[in-house]
Protein backbone atom coordinates (compact mmCIF):
# COMPACT_ATOMS: atom_id res chain seq x y z
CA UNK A 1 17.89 15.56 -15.48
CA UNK A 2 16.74 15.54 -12.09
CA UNK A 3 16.00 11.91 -10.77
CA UNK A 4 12.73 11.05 -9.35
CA UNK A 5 11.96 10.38 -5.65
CA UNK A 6 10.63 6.88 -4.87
CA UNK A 7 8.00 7.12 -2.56
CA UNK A 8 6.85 3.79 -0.45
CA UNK A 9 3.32 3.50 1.56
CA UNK A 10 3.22 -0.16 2.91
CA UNK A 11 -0.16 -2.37 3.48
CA UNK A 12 -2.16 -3.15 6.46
CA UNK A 13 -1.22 -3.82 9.68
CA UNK A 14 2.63 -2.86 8.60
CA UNK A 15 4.81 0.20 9.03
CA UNK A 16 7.37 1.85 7.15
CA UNK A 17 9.80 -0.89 8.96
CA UNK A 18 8.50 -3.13 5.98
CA UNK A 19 10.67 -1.07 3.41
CA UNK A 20 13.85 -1.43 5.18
CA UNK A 21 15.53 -3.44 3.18
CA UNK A 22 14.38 -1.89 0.01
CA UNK A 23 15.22 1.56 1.11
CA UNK A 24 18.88 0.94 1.14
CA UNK A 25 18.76 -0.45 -2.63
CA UNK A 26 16.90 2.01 -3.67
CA UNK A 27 19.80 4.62 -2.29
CA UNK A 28 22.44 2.55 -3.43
CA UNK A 29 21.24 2.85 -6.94
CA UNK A 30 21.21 6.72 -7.20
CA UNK A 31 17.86 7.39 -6.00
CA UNK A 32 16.19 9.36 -3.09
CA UNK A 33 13.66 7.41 -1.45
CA UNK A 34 11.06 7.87 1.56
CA UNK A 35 8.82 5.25 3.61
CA UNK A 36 5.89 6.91 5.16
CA UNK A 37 4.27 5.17 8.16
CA UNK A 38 0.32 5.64 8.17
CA UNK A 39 -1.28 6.89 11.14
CA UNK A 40 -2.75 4.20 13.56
CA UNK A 41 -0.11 1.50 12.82
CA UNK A 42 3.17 0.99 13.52
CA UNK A 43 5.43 3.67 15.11
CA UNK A 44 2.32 5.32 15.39
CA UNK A 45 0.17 2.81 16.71
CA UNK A 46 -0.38 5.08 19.53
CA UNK A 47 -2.71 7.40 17.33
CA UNK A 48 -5.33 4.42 16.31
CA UNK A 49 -8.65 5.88 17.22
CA UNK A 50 -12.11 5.46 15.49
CA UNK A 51 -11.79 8.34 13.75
CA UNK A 52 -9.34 7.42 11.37
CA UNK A 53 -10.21 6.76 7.60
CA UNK A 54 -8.48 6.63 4.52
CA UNK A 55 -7.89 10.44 3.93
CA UNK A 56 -6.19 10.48 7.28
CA UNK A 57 -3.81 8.02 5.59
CA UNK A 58 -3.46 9.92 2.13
CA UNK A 59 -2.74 12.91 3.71
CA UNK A 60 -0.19 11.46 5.74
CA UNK A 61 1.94 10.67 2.45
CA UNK A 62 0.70 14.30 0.87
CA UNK A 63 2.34 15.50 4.48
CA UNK A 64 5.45 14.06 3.28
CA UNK A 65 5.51 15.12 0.07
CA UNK A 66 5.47 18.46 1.25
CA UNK A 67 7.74 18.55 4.14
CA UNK A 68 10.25 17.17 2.13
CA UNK A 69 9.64 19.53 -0.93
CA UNK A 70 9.45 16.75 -3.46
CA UNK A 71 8.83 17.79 -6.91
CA UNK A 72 9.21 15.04 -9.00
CA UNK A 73 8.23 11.29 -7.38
CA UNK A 74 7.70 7.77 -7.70
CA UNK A 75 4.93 5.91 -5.75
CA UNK A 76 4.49 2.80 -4.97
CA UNK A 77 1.52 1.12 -3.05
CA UNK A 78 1.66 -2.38 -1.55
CA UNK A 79 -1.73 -4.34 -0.45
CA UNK A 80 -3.60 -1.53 0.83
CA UNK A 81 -1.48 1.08 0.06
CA UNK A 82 -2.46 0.97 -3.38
CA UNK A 83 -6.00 2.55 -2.38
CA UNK A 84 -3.87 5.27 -0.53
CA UNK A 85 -1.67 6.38 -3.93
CA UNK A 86 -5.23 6.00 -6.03
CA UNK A 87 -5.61 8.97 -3.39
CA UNK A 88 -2.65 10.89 -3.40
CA UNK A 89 -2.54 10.89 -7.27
CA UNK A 90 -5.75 11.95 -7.30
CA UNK A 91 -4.98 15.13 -5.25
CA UNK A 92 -1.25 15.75 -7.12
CA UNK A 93 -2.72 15.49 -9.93
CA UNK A 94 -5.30 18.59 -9.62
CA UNK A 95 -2.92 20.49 -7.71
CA UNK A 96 -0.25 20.31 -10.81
CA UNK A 97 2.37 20.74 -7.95
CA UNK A 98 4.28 17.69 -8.22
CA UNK A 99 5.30 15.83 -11.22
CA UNK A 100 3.93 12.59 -10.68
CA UNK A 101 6.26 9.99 -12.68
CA UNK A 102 4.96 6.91 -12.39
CA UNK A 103 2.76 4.62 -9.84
CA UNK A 104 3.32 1.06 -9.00
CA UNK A 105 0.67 -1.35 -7.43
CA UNK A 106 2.77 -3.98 -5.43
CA UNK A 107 0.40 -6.78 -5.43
CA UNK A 108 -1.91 -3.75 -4.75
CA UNK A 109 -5.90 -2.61 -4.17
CA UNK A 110 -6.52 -1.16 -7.66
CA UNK A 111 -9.60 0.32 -6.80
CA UNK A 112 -12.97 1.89 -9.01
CA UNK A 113 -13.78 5.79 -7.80
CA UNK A 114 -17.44 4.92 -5.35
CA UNK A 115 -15.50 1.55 -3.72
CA UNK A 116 -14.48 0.97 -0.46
CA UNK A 117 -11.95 -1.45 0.37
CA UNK A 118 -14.03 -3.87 1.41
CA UNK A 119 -16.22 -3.64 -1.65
CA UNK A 120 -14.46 -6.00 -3.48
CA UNK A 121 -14.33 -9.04 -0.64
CA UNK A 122 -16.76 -11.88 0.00
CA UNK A 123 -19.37 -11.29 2.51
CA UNK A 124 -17.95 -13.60 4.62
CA UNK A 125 -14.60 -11.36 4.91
CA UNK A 126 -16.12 -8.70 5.26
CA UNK A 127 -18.09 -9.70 8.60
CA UNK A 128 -15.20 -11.74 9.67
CA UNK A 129 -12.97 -8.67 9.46
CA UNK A 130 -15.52 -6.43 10.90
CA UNK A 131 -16.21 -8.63 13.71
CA UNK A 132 -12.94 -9.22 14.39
CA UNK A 133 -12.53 -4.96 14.91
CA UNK A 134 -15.51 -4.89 17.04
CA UNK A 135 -14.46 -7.62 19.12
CA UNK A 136 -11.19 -5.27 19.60
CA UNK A 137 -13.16 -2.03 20.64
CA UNK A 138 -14.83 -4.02 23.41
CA UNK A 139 -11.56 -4.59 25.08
CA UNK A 140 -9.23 -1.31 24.40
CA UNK A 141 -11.81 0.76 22.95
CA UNK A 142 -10.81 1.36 19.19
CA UNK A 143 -12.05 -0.65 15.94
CA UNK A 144 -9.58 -2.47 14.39
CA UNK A 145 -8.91 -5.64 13.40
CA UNK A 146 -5.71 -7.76 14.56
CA UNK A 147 -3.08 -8.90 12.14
CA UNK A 148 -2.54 -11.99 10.41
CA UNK A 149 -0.39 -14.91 10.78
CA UNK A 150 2.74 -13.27 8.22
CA UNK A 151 2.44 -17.15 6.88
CA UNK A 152 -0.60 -15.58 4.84
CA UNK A 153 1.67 -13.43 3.21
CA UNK A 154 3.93 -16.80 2.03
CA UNK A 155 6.31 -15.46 4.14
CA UNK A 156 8.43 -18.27 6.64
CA UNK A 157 11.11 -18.56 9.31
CA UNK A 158 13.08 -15.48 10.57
CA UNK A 159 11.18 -13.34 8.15
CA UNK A 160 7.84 -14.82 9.41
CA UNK A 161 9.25 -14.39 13.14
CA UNK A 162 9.95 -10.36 11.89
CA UNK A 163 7.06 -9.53 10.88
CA UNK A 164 4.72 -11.04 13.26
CA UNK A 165 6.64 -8.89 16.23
CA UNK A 166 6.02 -5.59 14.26
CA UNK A 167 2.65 -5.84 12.96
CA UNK A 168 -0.32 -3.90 14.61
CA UNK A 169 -3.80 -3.64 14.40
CA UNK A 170 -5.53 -1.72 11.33
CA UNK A 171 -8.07 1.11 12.00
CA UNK A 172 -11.57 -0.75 11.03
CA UNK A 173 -12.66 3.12 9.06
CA UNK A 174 -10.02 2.31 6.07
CA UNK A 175 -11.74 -0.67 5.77
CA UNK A 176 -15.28 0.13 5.38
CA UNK A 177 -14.46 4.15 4.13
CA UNK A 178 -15.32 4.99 0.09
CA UNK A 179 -13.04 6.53 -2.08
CA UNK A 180 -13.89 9.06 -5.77
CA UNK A 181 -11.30 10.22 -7.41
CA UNK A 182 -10.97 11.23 -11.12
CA UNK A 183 -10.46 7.89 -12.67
CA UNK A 184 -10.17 8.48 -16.23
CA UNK A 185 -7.49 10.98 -15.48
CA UNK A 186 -5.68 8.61 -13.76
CA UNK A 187 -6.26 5.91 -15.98
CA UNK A 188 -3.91 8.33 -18.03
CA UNK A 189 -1.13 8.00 -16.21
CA UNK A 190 2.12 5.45 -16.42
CA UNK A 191 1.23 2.67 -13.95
CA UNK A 192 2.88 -0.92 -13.23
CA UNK A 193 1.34 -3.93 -11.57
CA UNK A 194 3.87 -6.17 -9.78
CA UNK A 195 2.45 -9.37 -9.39
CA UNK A 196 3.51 -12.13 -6.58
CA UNK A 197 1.87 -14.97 -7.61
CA UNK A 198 3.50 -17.55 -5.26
CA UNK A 199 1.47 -18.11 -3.16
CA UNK A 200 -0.88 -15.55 -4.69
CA UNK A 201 -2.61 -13.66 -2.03
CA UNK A 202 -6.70 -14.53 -3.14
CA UNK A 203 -8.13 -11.16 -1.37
CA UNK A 204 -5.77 -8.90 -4.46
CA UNK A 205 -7.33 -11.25 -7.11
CA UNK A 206 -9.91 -8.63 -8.11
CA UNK A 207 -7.56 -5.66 -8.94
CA UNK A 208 -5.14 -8.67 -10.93
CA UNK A 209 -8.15 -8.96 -12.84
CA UNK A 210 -8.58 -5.30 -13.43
CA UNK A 211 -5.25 -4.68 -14.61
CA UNK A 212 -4.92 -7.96 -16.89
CA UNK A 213 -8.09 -6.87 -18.52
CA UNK A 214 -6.67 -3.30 -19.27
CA UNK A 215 -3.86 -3.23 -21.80
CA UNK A 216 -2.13 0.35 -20.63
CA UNK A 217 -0.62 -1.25 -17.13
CA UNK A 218 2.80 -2.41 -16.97
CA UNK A 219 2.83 -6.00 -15.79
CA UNK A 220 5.29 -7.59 -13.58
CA UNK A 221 5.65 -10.77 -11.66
CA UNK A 222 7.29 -11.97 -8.96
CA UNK A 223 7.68 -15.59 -7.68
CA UNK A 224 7.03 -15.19 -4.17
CA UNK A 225 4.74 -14.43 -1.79
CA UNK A 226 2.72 -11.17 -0.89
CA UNK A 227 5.35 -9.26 1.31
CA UNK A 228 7.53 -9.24 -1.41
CA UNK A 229 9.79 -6.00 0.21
CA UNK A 230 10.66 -8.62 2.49
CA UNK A 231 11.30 -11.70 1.33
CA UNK A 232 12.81 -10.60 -2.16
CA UNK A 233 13.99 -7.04 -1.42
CA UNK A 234 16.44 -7.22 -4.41
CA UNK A 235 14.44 -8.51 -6.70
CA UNK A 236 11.49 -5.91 -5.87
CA UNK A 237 14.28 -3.11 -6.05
CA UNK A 238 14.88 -4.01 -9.70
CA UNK A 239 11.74 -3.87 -10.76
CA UNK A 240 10.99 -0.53 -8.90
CA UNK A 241 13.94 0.60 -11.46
CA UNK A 242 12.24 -0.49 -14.42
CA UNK A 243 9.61 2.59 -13.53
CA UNK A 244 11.76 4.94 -14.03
């Protein structure tokens, strides 16, 4: 029987570097896996521009898919990244190309088809983050808002040190862009929350909520904090393999 592909899309302001101690795990144990890098951030910080928005990003992981002829995959969306496999499932699903196996949320957006990500924040977020972008533009001419302290993400030390040196700033469009998609139909489908609830990260509390409330997710948890492919790469890696 032919194995699925995992398929990893990281969270804002991160890169596919974030995965690179899961990717390896993920190998060891039998499985193919890919990390895609979204357009704007990391290696590819170079393309951030205003026009960015979140089907740029979904079609960067569709882009993948194809060039690397999957036909049977895995995917898994951390922080943001969950509102970018909401998307790609969306668009496997009504192409009935790919055989779409499971999705994970890694303390993930679960979004509602009409949202944007920022729907779900507190006003004061919201104009904090969108300040924050504009303030950007003035000086190099692109809206996007700077990353975090990694502390936020309960990460410390040489991790912390990591992932502060490879972060980059997120296009402002994902934040503020809407999203449809066919959400019965993918209310359907096998899906697993994994929960890291220590510290919990308060902006993901929403989409906990969500999935607590609706008896067809898988729930996990995790006792760490939000970067979890980081801080507990072995411990995310087995419960990845309980998806399959």
């Amino acid at each position: 029987m032919l194995k699925p592909t995992f398929v990893l899309v990281h969270g804002s302001w991160h890169g596919a570097w974030c995965w690179s101690r899961v990717l390896p795990l993920l190998r060891g144990a039998g499985f193919d896996a890919h990390a895609v890098t979204l357009t704007g951030v990391g290696e590819r910080a170079h393309l951030l521009s205003n026009d960015i928005n979140l089907m740029t990003h979904i079609n960067d992981v569709l882009g993948l898919i194809e060039a690397e002829e999957l036909v049977k995959i895995v995917l898994v969306g951390h922080s943001y990244g969950g509102r970018v496999i909401t998307g790609v499932a969306d668009a496997l699903l009504n192409a009935n190309q790919v055989t779409l196996q499971h999705l994970v949320y890694l303390d993930a957006v679960v979004p509602q088809s009409g949202e944007s990500w920022s729907s779900t924040h507190a006003p004061e977020v919201i104009a904090a983050r969108t300040q924050a972008a504009k303030d950007f533009g003035k000086q190099h001419g692109v809206d996007a808002f700077p990353p975090p302290d990694a502390s936020v993400f309960g990460l410390t030390g040489d991790d912390a040190a990591w992932v502060n040196r490879r972060q980059t700033p997120q296009p402002l469009g994902v934040y503020l862009d809407g999203q449809s998609f066919d959400e019965p139909r993918l209310a359907r489908h096998s899906r697993t929350f994994i929960n890291c609830k220590s510290p919990a990260l308060a902006t993901i509390e929403v989409s906990r909520e969500r999935v607590r409330a609706d008896k067809s997710w898988q729930w996990l948890e995790m006792n760490c904090g939000h970067d979890a492919m980081v801080s507990h790469p072995e411990e995310l890696t087995k419960n990845l393999l309980k998806c399959v």
